[in-house]
C-alpha atoms as a PDB file:
ATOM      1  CA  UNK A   1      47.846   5.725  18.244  1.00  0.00           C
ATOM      2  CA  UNK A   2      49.619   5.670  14.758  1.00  0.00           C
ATOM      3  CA  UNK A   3      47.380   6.781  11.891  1.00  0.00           C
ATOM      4  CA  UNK A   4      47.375   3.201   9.928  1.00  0.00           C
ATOM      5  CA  UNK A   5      46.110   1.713  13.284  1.00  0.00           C
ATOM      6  CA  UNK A   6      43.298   4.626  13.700  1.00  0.00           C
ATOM      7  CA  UNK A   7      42.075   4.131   9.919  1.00  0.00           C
ATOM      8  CA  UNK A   8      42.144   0.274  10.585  1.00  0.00           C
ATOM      9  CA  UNK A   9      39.572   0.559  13.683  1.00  0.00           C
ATOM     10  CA  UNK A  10      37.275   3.060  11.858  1.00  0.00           C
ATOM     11  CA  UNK A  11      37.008   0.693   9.185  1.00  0.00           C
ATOM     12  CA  UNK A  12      36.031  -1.930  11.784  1.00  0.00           C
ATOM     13  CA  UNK A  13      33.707   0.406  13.326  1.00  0.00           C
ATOM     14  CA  UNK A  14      31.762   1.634   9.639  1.00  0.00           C
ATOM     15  CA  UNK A  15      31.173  -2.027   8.985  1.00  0.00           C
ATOM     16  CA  UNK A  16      30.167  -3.264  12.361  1.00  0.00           C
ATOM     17  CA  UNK A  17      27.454  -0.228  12.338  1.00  0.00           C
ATOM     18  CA  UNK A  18      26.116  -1.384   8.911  1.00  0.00           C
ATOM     19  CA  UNK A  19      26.189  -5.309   9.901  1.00  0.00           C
ATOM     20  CA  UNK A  20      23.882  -3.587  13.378  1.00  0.00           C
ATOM     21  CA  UNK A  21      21.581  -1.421  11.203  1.00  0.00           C
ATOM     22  CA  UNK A  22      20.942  -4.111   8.442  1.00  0.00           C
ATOM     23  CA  UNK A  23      20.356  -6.782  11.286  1.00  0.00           C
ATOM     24  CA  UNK A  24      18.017  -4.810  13.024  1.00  0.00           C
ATOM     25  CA  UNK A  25      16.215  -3.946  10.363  1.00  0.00           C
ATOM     26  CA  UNK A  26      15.924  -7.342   8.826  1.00  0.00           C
ATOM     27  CA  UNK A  27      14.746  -8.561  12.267  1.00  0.00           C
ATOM     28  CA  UNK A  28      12.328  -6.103  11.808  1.00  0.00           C
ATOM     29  CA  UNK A  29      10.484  -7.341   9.152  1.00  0.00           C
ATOM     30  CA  UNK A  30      10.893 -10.693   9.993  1.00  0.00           C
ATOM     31  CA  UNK A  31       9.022 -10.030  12.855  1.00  0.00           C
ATOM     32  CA  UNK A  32       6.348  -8.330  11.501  1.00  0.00           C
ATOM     33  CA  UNK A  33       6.819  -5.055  12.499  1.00  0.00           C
ATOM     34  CA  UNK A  34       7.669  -3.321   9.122  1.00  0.00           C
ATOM     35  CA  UNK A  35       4.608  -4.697   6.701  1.00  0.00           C
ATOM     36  CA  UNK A  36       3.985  -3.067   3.456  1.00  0.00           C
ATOM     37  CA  UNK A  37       0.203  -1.800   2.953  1.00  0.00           C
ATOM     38  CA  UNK A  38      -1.952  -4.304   1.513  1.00  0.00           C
ATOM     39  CA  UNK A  39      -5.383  -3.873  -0.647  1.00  0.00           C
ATOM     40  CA  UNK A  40      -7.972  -6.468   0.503  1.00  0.00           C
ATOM     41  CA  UNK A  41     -10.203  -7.260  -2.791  1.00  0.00           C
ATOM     42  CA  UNK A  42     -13.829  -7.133  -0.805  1.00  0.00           C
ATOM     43  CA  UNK A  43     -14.861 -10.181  -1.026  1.00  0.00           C
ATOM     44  CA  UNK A  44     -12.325 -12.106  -2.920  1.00  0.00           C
ATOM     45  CA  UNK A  45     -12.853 -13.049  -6.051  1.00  0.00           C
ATOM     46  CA  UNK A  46     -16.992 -12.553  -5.418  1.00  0.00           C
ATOM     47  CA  UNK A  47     -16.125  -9.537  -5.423  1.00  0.00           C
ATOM     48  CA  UNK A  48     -19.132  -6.357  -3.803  1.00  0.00           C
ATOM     49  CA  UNK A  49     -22.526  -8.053  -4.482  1.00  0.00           C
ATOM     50  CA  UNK A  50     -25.898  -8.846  -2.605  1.00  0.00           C
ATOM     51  CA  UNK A  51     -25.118 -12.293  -1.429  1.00  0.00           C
ATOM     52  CA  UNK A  52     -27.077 -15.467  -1.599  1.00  0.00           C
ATOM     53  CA  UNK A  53     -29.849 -16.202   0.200  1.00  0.00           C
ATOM     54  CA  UNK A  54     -27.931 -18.766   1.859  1.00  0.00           C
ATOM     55  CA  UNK A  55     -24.993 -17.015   2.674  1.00  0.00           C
ATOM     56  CA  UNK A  56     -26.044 -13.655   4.259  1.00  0.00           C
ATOM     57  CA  UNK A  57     -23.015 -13.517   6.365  1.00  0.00           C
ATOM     58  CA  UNK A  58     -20.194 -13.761   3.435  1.00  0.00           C
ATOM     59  CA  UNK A  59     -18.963 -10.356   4.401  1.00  0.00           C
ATOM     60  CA  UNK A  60     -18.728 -11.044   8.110  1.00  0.00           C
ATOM     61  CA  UNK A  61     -16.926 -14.559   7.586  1.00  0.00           C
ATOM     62  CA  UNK A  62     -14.699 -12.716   5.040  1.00  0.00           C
ATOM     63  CA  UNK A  63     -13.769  -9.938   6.921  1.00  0.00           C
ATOM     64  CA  UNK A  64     -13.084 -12.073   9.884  1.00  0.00           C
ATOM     65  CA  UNK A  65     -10.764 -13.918   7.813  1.00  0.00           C
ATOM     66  CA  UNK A  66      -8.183 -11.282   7.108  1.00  0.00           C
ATOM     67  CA  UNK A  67      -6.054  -8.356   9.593  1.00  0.00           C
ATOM     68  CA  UNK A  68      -5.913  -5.006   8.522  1.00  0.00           C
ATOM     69  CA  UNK A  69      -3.901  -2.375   9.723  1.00  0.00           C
ATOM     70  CA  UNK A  70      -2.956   0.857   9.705  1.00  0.00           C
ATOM     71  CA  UNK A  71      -2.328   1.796   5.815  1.00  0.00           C
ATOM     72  CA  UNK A  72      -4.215  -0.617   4.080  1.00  0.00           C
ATOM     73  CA  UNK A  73      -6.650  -0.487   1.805  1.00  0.00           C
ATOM     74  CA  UNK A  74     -10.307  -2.362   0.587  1.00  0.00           C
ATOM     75  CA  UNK A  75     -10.992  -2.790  -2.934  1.00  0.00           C
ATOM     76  CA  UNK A  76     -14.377  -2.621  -3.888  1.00  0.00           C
ATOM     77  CA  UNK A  77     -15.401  -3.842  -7.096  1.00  0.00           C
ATOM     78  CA  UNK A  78     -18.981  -4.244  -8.721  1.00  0.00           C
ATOM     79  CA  UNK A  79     -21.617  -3.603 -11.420  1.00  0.00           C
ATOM     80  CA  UNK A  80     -25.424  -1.406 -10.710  1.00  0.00           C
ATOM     81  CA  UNK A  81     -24.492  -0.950  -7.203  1.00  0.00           C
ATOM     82  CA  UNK A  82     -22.435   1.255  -5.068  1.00  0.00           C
ATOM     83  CA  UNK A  83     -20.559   1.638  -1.888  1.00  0.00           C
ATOM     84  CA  UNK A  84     -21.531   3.715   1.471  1.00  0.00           C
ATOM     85  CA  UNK A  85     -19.549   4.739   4.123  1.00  0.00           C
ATOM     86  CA  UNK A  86     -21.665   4.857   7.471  1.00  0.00           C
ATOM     87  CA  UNK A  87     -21.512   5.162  11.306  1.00  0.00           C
ATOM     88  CA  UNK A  88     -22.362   2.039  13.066  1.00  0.00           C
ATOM     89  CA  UNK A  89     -26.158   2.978  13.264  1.00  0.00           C
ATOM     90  CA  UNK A  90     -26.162   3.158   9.758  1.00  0.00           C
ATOM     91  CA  UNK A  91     -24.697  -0.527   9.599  1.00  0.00           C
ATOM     92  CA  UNK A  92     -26.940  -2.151  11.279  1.00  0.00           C
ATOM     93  CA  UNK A  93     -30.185  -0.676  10.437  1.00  0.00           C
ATOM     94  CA  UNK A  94     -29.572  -0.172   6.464  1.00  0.00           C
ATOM     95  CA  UNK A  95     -30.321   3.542   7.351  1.00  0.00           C
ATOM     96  CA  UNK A  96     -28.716   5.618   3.819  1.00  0.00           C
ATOM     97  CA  UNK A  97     -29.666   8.999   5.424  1.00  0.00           C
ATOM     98  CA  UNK A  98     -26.283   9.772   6.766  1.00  0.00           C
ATOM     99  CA  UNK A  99     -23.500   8.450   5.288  1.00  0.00           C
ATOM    100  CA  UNK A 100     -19.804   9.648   5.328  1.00  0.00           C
ATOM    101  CA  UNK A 101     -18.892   8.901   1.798  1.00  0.00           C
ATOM    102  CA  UNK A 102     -20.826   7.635  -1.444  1.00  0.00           C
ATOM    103  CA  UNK A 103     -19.121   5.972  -4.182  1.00  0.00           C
ATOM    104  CA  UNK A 104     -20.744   4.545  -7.421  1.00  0.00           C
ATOM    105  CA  UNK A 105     -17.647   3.998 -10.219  1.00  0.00           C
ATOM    106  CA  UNK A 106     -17.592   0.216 -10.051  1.00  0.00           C
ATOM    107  CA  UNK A 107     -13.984   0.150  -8.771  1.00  0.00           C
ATOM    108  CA  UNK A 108     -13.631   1.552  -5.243  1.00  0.00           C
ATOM    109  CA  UNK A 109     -10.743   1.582  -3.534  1.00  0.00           C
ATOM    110  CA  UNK A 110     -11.067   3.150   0.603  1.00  0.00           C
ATOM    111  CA  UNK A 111      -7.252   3.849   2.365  1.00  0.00           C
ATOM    112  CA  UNK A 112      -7.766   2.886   5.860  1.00  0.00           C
ATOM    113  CA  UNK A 113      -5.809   5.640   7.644  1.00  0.00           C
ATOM    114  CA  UNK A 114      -6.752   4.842  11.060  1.00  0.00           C
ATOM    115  CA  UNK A 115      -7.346   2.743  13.734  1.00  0.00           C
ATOM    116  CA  UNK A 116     -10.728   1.520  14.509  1.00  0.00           C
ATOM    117  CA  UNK A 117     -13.892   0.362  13.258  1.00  0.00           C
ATOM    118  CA  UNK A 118     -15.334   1.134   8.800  1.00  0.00           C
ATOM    119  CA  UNK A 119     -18.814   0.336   8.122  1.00  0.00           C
ATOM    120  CA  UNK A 120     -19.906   0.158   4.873  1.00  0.00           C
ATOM    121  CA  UNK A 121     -22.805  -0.835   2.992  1.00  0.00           C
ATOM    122  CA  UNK A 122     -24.608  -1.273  -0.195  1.00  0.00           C
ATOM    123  CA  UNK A 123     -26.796   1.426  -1.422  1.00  0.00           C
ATOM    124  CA  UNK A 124     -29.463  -0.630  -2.595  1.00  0.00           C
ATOM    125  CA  UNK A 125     -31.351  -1.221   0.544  1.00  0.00           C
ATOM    126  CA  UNK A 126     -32.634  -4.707  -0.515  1.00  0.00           C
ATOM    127  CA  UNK A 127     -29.020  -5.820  -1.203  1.00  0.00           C
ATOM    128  CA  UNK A 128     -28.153  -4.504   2.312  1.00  0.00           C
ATOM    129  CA  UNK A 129     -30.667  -6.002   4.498  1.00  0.00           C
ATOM    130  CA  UNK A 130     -29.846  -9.069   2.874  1.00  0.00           C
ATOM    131  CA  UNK A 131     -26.276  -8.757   4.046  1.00  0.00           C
ATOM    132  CA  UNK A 132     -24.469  -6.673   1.363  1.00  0.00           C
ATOM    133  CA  UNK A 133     -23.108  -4.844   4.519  1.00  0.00           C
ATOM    134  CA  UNK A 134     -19.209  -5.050   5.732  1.00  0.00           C
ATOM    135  CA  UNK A 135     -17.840  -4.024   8.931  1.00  0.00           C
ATOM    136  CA  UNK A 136     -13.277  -3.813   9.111  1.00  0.00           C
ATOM    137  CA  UNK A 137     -11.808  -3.396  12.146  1.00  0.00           C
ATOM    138  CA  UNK A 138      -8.510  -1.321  11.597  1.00  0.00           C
ATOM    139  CA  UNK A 139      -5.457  -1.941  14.591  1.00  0.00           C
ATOM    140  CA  UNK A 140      -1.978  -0.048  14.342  1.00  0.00           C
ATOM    141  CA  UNK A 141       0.516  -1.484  12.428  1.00  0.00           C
ATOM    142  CA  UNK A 142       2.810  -2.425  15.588  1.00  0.00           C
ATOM    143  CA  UNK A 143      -0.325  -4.267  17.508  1.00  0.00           C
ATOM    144  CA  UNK A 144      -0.090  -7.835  16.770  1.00  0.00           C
ATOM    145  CA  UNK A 145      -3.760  -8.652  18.519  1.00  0.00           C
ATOM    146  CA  UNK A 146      -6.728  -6.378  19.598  1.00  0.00           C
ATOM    147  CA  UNK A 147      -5.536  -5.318  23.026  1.00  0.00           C
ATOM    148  CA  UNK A 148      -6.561  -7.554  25.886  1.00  0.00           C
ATOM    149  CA  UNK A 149      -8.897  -6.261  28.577  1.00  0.00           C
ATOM    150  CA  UNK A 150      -7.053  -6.712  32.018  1.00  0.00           C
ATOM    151  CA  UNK A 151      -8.339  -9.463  34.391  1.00  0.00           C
ATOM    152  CA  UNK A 152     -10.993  -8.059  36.963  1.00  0.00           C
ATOM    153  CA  UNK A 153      -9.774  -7.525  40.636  1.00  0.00           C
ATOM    154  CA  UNK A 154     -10.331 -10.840  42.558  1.00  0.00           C
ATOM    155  CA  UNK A 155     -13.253 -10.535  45.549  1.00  0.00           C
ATOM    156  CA  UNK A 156     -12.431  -8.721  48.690  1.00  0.00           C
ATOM    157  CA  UNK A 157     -11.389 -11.265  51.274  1.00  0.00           C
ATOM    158  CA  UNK A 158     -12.372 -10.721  55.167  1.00  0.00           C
ATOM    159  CA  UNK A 159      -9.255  -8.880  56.707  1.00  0.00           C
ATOM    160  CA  UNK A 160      -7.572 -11.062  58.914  1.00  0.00           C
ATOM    161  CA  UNK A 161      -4.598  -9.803  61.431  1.00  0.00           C
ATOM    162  CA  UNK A 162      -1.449 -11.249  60.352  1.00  0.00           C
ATOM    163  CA  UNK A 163       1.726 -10.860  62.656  1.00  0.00           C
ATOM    164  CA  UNK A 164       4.418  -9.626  61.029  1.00  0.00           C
ATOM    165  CA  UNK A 165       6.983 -11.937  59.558  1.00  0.00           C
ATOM    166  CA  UNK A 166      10.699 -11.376  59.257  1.00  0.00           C
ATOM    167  CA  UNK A 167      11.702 -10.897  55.581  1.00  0.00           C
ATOM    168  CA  UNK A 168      14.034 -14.053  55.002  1.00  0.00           C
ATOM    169  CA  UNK A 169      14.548 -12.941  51.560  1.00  0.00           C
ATOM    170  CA  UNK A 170      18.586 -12.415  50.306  1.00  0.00           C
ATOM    171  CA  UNK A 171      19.331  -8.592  50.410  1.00  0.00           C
ATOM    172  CA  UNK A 172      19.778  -7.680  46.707  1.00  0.00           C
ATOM    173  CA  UNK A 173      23.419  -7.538  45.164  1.00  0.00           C
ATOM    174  CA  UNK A 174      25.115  -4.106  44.938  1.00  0.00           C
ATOM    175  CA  UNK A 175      26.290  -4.844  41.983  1.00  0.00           C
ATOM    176  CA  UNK A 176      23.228  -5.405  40.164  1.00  0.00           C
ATOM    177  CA  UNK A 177      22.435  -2.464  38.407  1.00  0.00           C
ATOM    178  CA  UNK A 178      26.234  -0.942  38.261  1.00  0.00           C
ATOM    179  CA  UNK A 179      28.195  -1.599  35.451  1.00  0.00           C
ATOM    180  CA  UNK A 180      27.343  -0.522  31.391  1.00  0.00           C
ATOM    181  CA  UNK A 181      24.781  -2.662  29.764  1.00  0.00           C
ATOM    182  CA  UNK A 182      25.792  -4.229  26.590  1.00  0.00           C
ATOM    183  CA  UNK A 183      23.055  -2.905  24.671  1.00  0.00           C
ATOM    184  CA  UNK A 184      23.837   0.135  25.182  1.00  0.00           C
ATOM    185  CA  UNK A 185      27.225  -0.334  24.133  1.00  0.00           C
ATOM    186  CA  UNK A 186      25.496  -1.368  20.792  1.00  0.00           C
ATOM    187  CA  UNK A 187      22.868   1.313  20.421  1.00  0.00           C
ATOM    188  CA  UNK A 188      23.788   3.161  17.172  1.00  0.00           C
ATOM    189  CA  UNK A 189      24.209   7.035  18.888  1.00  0.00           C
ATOM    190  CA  UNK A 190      27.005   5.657  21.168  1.00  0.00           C
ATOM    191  CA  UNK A 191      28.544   3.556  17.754  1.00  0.00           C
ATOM    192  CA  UNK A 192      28.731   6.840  16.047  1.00  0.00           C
ATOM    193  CA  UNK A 193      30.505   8.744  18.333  1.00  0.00           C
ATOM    194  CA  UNK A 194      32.728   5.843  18.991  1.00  0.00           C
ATOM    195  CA  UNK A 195      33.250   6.284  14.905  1.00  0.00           C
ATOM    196  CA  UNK A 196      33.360  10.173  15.311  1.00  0.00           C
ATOM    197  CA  UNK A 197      36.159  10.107  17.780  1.00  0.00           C
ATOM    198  CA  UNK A 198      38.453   7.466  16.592  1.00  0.00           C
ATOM    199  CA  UNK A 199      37.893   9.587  13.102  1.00  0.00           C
ATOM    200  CA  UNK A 200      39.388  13.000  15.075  1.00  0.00           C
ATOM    201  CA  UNK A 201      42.519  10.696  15.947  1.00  0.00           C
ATOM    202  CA  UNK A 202      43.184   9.832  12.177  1.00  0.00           C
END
């Protein structure tokens, strides 16, 4: 191989291995799999405050509204109130006596840096038995949905004996799993040494 020709394919080869990476990548994010963090104002634009007497669930329907993952964050802002962070008990009974974390500087923000359940609640006990309470329920960043449970075994069924029947079914081909897969071809350690090695020619 003459040195023009061995420059000319490495060239080839350097800009099919950016054209893979940046496709990739951009397939990526179109799909949803690289998301930047986001900060979730609590509450919108209501903001952290004891809610109405008709709408005790705000926090509930709001939190149900939104996803958050891995890396985001809540804002919390308000006036003469605070925030706790609590284990579930302490969500659901209003109970202040163990919390995780107390905040009180009118603008909160809490990094939610892994997956699970955050309770938090107001620390004005009024305000939280009247719903001032919020409950986020944090999945990786790669989960699209809250995994599925699998479907339960169906009922045991009275053994009956069966006589053996011959297996009609077409051998499988030889030739199926032989040969090199194309995406392996493409896979970006065998590129570079494809790049490496037409590089020792030059």
């Amino acid at each position: 191989m003459n040195k023009n020709m061995a420059s000319s394919l490495l060239g080839v080869l350097c800009i099919f291995l950016i054209v893979v990476t940046t496709t990739a990548t951009a397939a990526a994010v179109h799909k949803g799999r690289v998301k930047p963090p986001t900060e979730f104002r609590v509450g919108g634009k209501l903001g952290w405050r004891e809610p109405d007497a008709n709408h005790t669930d705000m926090y509930e329907l709001w939190a149900t509204k939104n996803r958050f993952r891995i890396g985001d964050s809540l804002y919390f802002e308000y006036r003469n109130d605070s925030v706790l962070e609590v284990e579930k008990q302490g969500y659901y009974h209003c109970n202040m006596t163990a919390t995780l974390a107390s905040f009180n500087d009118g603008k909160t923000v809490i990094n939610l840096d892994q997956p699970g359940p955050f309770y938090f609640i107001s620390g004005a006990l009024d305000h939280c038995k009247n719903g001032q309470r919020l409950l986020v329920d944090v999945i990786n960043p790669n989960q699209t949905s809250p995994p599925s449970r699998p479907p339960p075994p169906p009922p045991a069924q009275p053994s009956i004996a069966v006589s053996p029947q011959p297996d009609d079914s077409p051998a499988p081909s030889p030739l199926s799993n032989s040969g090199v897969s194309v995406r392996a071809l493409t896979s970006f350690p065998v590129l570079v040494a494809l790049a490496t090695f037409v590089a020792s020619l030059v």
